[in-house]
N, C-alpha and C. Protein backbone atom coordinates (compact mmCIF):
# COMPACT_ATOMS: atom_id res chain seq x y z
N UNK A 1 101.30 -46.16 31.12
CA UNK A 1 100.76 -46.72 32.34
C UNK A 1 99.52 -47.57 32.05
N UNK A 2 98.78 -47.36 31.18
CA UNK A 2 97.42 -47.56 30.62
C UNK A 2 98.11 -49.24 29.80
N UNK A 3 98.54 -49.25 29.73
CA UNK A 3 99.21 -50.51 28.46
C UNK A 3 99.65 -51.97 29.89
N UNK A 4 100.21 -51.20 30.95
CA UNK A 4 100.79 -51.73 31.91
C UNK A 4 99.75 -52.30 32.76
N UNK A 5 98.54 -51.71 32.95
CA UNK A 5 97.32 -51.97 33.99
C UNK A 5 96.60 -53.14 32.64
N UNK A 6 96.64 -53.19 31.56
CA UNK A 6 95.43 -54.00 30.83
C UNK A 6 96.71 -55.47 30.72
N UNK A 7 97.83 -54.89 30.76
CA UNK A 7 99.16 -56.44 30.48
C UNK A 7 98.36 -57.15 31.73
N UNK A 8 98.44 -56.20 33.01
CA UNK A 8 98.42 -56.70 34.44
C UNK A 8 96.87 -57.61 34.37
N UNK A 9 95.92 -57.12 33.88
CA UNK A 9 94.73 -57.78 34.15
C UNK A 9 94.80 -58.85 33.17
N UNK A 10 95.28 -58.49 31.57
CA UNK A 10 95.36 -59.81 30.60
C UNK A 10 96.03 -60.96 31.18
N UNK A 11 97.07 -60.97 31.76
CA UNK A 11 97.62 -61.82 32.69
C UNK A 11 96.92 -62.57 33.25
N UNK A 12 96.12 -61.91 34.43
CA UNK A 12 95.09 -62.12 35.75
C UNK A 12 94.07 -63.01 34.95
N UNK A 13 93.59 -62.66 33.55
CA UNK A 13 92.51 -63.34 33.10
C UNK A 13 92.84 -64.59 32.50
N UNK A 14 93.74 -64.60 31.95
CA UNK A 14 95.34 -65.84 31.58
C UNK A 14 94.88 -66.78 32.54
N UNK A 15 95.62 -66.22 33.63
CA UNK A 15 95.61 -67.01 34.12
C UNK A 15 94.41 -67.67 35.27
N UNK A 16 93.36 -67.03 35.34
CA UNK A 16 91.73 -67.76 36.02
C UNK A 16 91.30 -68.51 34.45
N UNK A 17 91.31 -68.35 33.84
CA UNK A 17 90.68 -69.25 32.45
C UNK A 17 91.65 -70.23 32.36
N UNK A 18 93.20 -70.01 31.99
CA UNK A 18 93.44 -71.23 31.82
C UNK A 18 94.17 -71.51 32.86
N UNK A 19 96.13 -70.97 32.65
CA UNK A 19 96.56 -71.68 33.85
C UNK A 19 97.77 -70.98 33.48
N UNK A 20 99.21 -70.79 34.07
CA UNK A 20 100.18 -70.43 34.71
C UNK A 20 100.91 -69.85 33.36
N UNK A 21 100.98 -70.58 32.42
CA UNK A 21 101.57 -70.87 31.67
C UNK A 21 100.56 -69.99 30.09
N UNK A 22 99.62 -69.88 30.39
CA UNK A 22 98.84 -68.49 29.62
C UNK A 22 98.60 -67.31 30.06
N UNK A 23 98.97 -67.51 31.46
CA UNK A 23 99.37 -65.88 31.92
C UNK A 23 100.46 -65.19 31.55
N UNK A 24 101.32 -65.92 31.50
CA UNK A 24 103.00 -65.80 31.37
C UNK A 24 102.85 -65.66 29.56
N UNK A 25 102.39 -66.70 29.07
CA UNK A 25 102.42 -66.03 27.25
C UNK A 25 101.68 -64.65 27.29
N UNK A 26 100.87 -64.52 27.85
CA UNK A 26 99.75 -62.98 27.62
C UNK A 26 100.66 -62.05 28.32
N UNK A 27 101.20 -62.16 29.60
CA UNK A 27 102.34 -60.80 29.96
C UNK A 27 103.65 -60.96 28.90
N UNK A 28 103.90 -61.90 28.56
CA UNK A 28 104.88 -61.79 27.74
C UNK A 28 104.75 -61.32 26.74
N UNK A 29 103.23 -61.02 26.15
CA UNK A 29 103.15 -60.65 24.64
C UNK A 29 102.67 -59.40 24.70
N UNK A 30 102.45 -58.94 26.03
CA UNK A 30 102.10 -57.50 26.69
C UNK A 30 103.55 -56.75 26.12
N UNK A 31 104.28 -57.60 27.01
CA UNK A 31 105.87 -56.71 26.76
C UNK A 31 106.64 -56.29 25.99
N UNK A 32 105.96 -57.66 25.23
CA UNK A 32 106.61 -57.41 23.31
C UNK A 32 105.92 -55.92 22.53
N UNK A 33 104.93 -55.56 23.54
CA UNK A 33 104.72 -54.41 22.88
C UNK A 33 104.97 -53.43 23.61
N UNK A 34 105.21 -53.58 25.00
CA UNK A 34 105.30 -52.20 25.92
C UNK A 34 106.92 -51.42 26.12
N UNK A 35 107.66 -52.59 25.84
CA UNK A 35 109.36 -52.74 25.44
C UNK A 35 109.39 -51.24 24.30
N UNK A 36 109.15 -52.20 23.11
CA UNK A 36 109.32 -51.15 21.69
C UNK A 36 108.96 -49.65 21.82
N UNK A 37 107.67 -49.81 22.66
CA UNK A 37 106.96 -48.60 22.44
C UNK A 37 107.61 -47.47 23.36
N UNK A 38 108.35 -48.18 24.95
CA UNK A 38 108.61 -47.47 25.57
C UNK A 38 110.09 -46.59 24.79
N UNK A 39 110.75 -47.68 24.38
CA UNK A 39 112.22 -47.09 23.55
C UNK A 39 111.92 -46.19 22.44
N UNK A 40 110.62 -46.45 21.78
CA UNK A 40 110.42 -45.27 20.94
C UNK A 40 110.09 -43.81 21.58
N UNK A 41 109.60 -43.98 22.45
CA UNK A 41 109.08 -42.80 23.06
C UNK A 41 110.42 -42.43 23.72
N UNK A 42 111.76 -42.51 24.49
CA UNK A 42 113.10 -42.38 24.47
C UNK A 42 113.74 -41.88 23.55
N UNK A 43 113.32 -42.66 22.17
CA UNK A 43 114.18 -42.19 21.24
C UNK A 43 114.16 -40.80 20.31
N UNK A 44 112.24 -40.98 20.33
CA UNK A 44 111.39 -39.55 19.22
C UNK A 44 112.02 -38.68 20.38
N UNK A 45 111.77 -38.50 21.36
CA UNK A 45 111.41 -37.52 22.44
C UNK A 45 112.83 -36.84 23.23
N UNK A 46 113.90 -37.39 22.49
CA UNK A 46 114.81 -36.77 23.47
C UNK A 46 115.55 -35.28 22.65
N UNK A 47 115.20 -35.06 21.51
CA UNK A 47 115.59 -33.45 21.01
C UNK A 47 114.02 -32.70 21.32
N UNK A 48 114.05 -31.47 21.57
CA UNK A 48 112.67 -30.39 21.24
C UNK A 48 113.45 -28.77 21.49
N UNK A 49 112.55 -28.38 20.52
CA UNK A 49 112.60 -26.95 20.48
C UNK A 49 112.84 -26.78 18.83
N UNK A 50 112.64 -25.43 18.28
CA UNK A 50 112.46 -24.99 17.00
C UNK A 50 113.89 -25.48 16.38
N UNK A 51 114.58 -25.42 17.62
CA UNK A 51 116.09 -25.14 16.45
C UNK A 51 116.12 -26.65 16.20
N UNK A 52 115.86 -27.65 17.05
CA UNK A 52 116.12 -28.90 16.75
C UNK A 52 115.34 -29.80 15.96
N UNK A 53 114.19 -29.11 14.89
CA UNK A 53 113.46 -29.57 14.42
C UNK A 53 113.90 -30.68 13.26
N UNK A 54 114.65 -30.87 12.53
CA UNK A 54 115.81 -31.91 11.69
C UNK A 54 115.83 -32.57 12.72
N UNK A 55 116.76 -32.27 13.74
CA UNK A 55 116.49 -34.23 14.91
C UNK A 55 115.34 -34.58 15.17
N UNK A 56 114.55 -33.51 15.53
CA UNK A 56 113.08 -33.89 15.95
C UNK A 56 112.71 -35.22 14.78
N UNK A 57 112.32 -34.91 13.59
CA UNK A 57 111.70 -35.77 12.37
C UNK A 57 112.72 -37.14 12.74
N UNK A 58 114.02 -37.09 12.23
CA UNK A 58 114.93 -37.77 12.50
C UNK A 58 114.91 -38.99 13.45
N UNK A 59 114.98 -38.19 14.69
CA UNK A 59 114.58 -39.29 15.61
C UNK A 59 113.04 -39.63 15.94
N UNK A 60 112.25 -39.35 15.43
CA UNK A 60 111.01 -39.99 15.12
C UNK A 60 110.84 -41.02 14.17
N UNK A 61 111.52 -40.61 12.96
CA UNK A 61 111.49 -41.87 11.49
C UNK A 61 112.67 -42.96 12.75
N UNK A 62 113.57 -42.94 13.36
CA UNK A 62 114.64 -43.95 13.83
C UNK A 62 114.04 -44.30 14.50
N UNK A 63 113.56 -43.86 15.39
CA UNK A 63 112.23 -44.68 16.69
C UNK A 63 111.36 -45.12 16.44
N UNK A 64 110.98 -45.01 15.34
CA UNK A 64 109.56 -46.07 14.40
C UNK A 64 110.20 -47.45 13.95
N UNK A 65 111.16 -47.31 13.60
CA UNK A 65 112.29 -47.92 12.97
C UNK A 65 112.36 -48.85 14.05
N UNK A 66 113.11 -48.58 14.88
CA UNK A 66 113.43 -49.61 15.72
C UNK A 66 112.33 -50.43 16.51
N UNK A 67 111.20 -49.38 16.81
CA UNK A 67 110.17 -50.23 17.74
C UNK A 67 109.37 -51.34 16.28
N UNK A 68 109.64 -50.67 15.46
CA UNK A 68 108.96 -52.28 14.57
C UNK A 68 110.05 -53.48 14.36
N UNK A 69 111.29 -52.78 14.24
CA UNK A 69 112.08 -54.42 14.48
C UNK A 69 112.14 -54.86 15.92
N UNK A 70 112.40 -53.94 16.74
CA UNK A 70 112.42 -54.75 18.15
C UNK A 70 111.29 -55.51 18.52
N UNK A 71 109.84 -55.16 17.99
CA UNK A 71 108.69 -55.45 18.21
C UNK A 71 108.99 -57.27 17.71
N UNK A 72 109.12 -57.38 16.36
CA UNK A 72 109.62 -58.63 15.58
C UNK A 72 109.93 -59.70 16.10
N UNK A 73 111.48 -58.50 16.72
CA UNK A 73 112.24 -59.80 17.19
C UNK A 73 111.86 -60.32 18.59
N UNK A 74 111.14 -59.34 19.51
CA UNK A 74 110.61 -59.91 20.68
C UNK A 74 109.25 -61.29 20.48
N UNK A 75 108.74 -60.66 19.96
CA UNK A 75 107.86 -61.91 19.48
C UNK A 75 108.48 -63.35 18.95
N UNK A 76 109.38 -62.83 17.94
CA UNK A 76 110.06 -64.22 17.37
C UNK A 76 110.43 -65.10 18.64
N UNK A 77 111.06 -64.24 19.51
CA UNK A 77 112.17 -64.75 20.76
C UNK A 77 111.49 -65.43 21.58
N UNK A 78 110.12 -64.60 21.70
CA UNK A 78 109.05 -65.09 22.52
C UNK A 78 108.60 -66.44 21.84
N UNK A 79 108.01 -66.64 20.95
CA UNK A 79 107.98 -67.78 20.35
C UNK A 79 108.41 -69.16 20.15
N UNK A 80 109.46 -68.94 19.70
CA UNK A 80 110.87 -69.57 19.35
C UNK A 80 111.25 -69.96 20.70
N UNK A 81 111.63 -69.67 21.94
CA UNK A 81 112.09 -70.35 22.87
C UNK A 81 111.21 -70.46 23.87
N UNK A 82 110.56 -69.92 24.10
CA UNK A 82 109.23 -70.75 24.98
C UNK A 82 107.96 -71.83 24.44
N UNK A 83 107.98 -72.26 25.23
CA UNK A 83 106.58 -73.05 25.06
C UNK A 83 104.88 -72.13 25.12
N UNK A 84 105.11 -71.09 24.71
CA UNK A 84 104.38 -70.13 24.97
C UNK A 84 102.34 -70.82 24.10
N UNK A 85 101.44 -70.40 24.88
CA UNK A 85 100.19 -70.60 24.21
C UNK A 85 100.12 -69.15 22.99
N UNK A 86 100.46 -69.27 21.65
CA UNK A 86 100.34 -68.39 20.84
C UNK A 86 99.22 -67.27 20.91
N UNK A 87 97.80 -68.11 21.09
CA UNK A 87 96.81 -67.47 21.33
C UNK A 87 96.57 -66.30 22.23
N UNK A 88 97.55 -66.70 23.86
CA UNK A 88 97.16 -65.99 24.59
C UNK A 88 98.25 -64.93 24.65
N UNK A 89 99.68 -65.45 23.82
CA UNK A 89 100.95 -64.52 23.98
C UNK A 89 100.13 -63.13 22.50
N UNK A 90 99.44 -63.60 21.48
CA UNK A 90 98.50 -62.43 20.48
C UNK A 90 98.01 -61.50 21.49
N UNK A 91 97.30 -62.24 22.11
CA UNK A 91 95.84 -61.47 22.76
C UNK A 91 96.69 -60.62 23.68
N UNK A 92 97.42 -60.55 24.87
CA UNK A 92 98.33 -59.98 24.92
C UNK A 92 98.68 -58.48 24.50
N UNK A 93 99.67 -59.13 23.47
CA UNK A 93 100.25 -58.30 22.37
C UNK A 93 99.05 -57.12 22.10
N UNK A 94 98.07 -57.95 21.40
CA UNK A 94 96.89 -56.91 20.77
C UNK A 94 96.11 -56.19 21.49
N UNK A 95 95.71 -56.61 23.42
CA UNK A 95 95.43 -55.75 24.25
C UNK A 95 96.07 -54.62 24.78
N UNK A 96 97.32 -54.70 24.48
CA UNK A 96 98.63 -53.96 24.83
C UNK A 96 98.21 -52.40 23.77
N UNK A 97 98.93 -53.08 22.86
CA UNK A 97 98.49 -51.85 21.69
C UNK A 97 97.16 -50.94 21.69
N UNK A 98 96.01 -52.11 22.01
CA UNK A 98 94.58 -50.92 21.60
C UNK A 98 94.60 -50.12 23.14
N UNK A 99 95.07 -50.48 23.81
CA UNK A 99 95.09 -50.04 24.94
C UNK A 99 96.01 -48.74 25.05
N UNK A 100 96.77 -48.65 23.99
CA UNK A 100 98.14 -47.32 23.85
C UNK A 100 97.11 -46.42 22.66
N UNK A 101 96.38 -46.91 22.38
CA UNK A 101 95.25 -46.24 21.36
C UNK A 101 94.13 -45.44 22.36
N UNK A 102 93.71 -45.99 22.98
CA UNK A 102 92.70 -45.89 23.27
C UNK A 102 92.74 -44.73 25.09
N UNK A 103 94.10 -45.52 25.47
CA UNK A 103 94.03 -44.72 26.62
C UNK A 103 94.23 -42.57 26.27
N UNK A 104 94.58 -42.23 25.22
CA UNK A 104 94.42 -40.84 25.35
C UNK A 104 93.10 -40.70 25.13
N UNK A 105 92.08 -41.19 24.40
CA UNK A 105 90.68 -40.96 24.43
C UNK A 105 89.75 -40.93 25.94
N UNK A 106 90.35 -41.67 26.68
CA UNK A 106 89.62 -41.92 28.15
C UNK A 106 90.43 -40.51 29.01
N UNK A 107 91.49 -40.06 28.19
CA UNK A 107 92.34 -39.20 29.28
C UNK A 107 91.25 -37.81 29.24
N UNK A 108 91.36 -37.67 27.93
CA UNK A 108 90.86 -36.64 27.49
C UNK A 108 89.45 -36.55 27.62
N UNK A 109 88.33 -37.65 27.95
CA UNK A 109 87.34 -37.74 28.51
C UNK A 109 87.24 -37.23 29.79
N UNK A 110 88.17 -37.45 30.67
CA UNK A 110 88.31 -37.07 32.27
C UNK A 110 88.71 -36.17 32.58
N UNK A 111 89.33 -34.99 31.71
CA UNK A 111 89.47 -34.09 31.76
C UNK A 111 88.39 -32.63 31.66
């Protein structure tokens, strides 16, 4: 949720600084990371309990796996067929992530 509220404002700031078209690269480069991350968390997370500990690892190493190529190829795609501002489709991207870092530290503050 935390990844989704900083895409939403990177956007918002996209687009008052420059214009339509750097909002849209910065949510787009939001997604390139909120995509992967969400399918990993699908993928680690769908065995638990003692007995299932072999899938557990399993589908954790496969869900790492995939959210770094899907990560790749969303960017490439992003790239490659839009006219995207690189700068603001990064910034994006890289607010996305510290923001999946950072939001259990604020959770656990408020608690």
């Amino acid at each position: 949720m935390s990844q989704l509220v900083v895409s939403v404002g990177t956007a918002i700031l996209a687009f008052l600084v420059g214009q339509t078209d750097a909002a849209m690269a910065a949510f787009l480069g939001s997604l390139s990371a909120i995509l992967p991350n969400a399918l990993f968390g699908w993928i680690a997370f769908r065995y638990a309990g003692a007995r299932a500990n072999q899938q557990v690892v399993k589908s954790f190493f496969v869900g790492e796996g995939v959210k770094l190529v899907l990560t790749a190829v969303l960017l490439s795609l992003v790239l490659l067929l839009t006219n995207s501002n690189a700068l603001w489709l990064l910034t994006g991207f890289i607010l996305a992530v510290v923001a999946q870092w950072i939001a259990p530290i604020l959770f656990l503050k408020s608690t």
